[in-house]
N, C-alpha and C. Protein backbone atom coordinates (compact mmCIF):
# COMPACT_ATOMS: atom_id res chain seq x y z
N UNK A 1 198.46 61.76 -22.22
CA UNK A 1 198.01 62.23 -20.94
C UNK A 1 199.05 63.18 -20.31
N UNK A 2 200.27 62.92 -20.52
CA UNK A 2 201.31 63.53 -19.94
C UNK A 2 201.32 65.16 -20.31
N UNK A 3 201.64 64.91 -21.81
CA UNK A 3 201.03 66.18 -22.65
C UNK A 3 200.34 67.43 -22.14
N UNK A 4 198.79 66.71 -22.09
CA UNK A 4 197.65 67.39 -21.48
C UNK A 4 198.17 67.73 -19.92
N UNK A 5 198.28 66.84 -19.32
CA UNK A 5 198.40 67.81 -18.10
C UNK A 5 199.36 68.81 -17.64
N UNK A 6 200.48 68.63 -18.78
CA UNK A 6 201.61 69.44 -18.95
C UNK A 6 201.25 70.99 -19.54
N UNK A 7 200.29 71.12 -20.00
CA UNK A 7 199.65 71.60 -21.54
C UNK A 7 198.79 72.75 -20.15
N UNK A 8 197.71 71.58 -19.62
CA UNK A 8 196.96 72.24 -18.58
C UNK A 8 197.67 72.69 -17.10
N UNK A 9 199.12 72.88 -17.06
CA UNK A 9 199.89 73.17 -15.62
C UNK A 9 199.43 72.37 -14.99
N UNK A 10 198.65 71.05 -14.90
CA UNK A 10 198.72 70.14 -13.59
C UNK A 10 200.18 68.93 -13.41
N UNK A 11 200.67 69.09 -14.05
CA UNK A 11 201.93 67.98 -14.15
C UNK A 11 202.89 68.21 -12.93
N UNK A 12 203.24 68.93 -12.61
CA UNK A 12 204.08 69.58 -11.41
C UNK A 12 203.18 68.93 -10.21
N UNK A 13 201.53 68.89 -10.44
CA UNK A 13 201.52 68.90 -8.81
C UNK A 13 200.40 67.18 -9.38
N UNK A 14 200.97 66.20 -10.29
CA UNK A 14 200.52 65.12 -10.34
C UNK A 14 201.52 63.87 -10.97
N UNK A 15 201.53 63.31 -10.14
CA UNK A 15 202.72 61.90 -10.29
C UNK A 15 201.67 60.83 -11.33
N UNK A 16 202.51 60.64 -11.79
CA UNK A 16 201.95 59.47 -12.80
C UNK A 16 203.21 58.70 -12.51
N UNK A 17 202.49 57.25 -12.64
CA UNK A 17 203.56 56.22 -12.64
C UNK A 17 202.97 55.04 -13.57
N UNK A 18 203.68 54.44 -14.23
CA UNK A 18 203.61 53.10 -15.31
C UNK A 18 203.65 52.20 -15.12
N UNK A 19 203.82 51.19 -15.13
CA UNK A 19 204.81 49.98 -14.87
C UNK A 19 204.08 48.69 -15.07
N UNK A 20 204.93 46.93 -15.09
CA UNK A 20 204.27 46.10 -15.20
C UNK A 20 205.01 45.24 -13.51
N UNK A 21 204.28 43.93 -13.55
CA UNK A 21 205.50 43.65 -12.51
C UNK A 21 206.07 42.54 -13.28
N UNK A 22 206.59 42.62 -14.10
CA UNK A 22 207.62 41.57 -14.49
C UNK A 22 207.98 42.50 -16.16
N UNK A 23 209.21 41.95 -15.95
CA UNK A 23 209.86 42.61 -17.45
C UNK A 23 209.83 41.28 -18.11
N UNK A 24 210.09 41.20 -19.64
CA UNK A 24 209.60 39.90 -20.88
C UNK A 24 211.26 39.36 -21.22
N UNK A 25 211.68 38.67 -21.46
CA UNK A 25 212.77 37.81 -21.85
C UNK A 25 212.58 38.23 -23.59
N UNK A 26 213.38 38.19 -23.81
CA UNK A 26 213.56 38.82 -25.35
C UNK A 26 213.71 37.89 -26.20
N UNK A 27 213.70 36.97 -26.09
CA UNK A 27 213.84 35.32 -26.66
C UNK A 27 212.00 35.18 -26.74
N UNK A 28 211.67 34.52 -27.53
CA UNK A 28 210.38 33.68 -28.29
C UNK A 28 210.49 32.57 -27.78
N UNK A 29 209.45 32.28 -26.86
CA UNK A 29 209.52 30.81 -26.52
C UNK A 29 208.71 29.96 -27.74
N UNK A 30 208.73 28.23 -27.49
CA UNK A 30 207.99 27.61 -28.28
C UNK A 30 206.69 27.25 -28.64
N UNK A 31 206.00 28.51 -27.99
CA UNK A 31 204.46 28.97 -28.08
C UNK A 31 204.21 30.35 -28.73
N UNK A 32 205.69 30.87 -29.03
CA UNK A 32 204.54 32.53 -29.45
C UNK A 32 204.73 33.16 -28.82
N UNK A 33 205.31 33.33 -27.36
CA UNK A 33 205.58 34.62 -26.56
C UNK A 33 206.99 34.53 -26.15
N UNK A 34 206.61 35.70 -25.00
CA UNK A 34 207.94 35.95 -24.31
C UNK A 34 207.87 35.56 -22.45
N UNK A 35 208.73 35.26 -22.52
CA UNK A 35 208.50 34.41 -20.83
C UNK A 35 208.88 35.79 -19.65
N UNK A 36 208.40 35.64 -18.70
CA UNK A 36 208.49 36.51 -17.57
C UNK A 36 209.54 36.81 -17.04
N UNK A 37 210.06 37.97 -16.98
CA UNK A 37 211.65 37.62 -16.12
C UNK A 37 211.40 39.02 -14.97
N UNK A 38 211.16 38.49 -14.20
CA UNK A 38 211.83 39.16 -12.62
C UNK A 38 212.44 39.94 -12.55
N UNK A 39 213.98 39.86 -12.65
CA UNK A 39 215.02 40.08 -12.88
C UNK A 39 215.63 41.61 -13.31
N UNK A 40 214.03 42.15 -14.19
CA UNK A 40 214.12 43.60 -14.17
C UNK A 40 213.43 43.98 -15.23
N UNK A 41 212.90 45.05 -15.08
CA UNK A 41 211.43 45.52 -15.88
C UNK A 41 211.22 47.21 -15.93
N UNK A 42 210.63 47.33 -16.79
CA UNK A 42 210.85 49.21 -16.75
C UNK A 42 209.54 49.73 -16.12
N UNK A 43 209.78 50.90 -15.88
CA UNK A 43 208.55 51.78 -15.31
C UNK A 43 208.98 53.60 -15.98
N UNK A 44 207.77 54.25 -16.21
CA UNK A 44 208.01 55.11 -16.51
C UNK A 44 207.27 55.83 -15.40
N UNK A 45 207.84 57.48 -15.40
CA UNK A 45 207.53 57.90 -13.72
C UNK A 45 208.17 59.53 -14.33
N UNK A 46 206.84 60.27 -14.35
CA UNK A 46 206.56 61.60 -14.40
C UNK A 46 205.96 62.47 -13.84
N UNK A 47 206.31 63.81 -14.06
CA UNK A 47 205.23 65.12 -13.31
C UNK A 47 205.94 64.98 -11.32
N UNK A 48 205.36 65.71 -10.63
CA UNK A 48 205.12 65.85 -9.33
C UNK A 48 206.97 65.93 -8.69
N UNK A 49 207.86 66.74 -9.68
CA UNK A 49 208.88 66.29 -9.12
C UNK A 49 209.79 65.36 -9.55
N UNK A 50 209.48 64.57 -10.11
CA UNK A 50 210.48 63.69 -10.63
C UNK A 50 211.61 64.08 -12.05
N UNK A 51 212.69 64.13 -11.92
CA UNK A 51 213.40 64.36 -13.16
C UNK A 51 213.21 64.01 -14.37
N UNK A 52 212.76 64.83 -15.52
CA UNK A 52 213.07 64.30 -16.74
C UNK A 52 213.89 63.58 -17.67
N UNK A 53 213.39 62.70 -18.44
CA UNK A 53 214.68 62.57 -19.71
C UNK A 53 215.83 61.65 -19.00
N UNK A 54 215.59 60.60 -18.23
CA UNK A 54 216.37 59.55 -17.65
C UNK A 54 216.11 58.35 -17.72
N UNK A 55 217.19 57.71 -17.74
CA UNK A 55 217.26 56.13 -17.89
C UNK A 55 217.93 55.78 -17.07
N UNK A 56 217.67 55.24 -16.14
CA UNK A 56 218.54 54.80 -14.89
C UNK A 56 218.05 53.10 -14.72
N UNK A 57 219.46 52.29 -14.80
CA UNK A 57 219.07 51.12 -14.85
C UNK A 57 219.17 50.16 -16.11
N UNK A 58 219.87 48.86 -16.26
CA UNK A 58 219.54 48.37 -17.48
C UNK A 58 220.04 47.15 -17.38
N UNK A 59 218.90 46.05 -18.42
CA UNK A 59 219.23 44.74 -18.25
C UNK A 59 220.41 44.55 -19.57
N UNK A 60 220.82 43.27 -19.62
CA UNK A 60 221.47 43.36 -21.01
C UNK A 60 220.33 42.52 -21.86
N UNK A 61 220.74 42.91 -23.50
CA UNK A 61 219.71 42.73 -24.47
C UNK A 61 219.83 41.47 -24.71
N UNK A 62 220.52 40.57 -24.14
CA UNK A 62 219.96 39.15 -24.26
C UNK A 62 219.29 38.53 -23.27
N UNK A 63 218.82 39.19 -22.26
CA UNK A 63 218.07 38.44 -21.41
C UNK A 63 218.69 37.63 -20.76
N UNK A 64 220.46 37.51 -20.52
CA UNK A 64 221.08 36.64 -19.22
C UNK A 64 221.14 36.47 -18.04
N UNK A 65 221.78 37.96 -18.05
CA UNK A 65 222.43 38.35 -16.58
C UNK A 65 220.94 38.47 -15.77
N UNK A 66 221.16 37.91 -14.42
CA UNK A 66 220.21 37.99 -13.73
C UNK A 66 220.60 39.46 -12.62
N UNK A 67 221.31 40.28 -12.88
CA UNK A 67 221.91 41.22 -12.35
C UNK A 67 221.59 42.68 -13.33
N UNK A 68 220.47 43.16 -13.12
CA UNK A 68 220.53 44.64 -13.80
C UNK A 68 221.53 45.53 -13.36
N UNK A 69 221.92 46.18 -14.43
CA UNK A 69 222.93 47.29 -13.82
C UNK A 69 222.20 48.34 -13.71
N UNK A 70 222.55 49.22 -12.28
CA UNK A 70 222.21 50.17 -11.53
C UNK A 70 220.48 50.07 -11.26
N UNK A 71 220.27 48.80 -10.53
CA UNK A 71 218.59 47.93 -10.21
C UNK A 71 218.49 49.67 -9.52
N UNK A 72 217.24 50.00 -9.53
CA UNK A 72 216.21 50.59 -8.85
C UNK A 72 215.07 50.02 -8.68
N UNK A 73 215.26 49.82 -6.99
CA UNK A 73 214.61 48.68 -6.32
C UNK A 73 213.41 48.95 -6.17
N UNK A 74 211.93 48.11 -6.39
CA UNK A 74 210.61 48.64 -6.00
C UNK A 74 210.59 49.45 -4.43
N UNK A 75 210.98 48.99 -3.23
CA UNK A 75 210.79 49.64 -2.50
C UNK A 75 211.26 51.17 -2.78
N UNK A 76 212.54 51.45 -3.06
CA UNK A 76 213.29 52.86 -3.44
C UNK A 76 212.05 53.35 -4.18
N UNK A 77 211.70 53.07 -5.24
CA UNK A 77 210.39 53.59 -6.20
C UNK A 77 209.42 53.97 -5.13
N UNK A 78 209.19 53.30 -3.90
CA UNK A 78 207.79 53.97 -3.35
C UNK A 78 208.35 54.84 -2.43
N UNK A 79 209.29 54.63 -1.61
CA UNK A 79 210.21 55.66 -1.12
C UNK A 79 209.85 56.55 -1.86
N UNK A 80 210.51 56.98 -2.56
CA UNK A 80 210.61 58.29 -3.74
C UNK A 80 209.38 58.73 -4.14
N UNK A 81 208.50 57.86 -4.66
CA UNK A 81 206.87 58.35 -4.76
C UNK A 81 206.42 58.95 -3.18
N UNK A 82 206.61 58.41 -1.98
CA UNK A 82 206.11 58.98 -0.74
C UNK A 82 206.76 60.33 -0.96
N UNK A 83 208.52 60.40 -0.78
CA UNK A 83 209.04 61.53 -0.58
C UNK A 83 208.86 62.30 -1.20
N UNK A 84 208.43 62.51 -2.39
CA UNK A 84 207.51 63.49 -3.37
C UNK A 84 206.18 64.16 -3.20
N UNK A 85 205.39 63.26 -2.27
CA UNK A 85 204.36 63.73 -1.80
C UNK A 85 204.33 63.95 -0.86
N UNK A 86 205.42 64.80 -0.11
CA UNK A 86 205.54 64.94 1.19
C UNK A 86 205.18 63.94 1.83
N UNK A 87 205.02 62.70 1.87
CA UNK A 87 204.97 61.92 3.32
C UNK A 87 205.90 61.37 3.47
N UNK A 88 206.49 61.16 4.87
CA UNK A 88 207.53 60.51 5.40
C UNK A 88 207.52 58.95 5.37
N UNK A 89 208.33 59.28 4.51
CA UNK A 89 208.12 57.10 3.76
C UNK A 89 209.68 56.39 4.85
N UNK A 90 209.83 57.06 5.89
CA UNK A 90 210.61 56.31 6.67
C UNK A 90 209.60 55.99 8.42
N UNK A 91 208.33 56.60 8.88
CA UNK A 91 207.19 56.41 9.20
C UNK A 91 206.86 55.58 9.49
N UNK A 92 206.78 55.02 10.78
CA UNK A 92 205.86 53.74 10.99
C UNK A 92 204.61 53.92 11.73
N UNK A 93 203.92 53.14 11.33
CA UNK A 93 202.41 53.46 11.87
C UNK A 93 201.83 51.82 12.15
N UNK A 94 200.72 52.17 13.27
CA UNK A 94 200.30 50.67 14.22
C UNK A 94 199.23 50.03 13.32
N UNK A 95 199.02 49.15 13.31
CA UNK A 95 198.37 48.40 12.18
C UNK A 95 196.96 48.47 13.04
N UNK A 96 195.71 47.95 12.84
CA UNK A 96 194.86 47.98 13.94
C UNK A 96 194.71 46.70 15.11
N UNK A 97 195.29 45.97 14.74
CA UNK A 97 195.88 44.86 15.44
C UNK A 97 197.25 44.91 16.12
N UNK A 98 198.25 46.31 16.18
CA UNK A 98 199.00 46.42 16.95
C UNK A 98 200.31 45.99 16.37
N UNK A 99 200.54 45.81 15.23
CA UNK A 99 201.28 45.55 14.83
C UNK A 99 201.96 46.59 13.67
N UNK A 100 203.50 46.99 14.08
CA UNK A 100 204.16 47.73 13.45
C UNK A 100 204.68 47.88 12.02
N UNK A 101 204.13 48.87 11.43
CA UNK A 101 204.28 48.55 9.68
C UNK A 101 204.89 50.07 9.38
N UNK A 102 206.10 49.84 8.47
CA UNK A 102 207.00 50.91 7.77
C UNK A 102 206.17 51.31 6.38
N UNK A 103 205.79 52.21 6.68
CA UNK A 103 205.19 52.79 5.18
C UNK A 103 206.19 52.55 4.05
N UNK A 104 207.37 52.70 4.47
CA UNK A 104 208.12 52.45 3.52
C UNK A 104 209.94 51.77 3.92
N UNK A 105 210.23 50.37 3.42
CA UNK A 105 211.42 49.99 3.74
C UNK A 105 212.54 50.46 2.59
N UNK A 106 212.56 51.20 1.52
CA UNK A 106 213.47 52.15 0.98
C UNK A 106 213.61 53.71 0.84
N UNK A 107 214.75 53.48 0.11
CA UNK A 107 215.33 55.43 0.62
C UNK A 107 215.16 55.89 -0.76
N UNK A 108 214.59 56.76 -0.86
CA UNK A 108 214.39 58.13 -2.01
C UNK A 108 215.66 57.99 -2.84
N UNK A 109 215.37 57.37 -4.12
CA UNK A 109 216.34 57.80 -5.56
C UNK A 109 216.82 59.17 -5.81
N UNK A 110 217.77 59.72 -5.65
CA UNK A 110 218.11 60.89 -5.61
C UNK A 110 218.17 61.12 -7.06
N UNK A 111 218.63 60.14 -7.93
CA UNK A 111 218.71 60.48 -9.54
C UNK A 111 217.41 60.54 -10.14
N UNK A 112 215.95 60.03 -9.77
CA UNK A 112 214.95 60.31 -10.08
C UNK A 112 214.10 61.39 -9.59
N UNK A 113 214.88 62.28 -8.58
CA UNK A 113 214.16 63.60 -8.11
C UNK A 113 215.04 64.70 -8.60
N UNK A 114 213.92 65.94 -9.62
CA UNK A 114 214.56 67.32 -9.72
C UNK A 114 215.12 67.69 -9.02
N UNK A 115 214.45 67.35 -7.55
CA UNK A 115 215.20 68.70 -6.59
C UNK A 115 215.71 67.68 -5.47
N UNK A 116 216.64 67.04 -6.02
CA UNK A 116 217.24 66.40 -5.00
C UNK A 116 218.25 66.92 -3.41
């Protein structure tokens, strides 16, 4: 898909994003799989602005540390998806019940934007 829309000039002006919400423990449990870990999980995140050809972030390959190095936090991720599409992901807007909601409680990844 990436390809094609790269192929067809729409990639520049279309964000694609990947992701699961939980990354897998690399260990085989005693059923056949891999158990859920929190802790940190990948997403891939192209077109509309975003930098190519990066890896930012990483668990270690045994599945211990409950500490990813250099976490890029879900909120930062939608941050950065808003700030890409021009909307102001620091913005608050009234709920219809009057109640105050932040479009967005993180700040724009500067290492995941071209044009930082």
């Amino acid at each position: 898909m990436i390809r094609d829309l790269k192929k067809l000039g729409l990639l520049e002006s279309t964000i694609v994003v990947c992701g699961g919400e939980f990354g897998r423990t690399p260990k085989i449990n005693n059923v056949g799989g891999r158990d859920h870990w929190p802790h940190g999980f990948s997403m891939l995140v192209s077109g509309g602005g975003f930098a190519g050809g990066r890896v930012i972030g990483a668990t270690d390959p045994e599945g211990e540390k409950q500490a990813p190095e250099k976490p890029v936090l879900v909120e930062d991720l939608h941050a950065t998806v808003q700030n890409l599409l021009g909307i102001d992901y620091a913005k608050e807007v009234m709920t219809p019940v009057g109640r105050p909601m932040a479009l967005s409680k993180g700040e724009p990844v500067k290492e995941l934007q071209a044009h930082a």
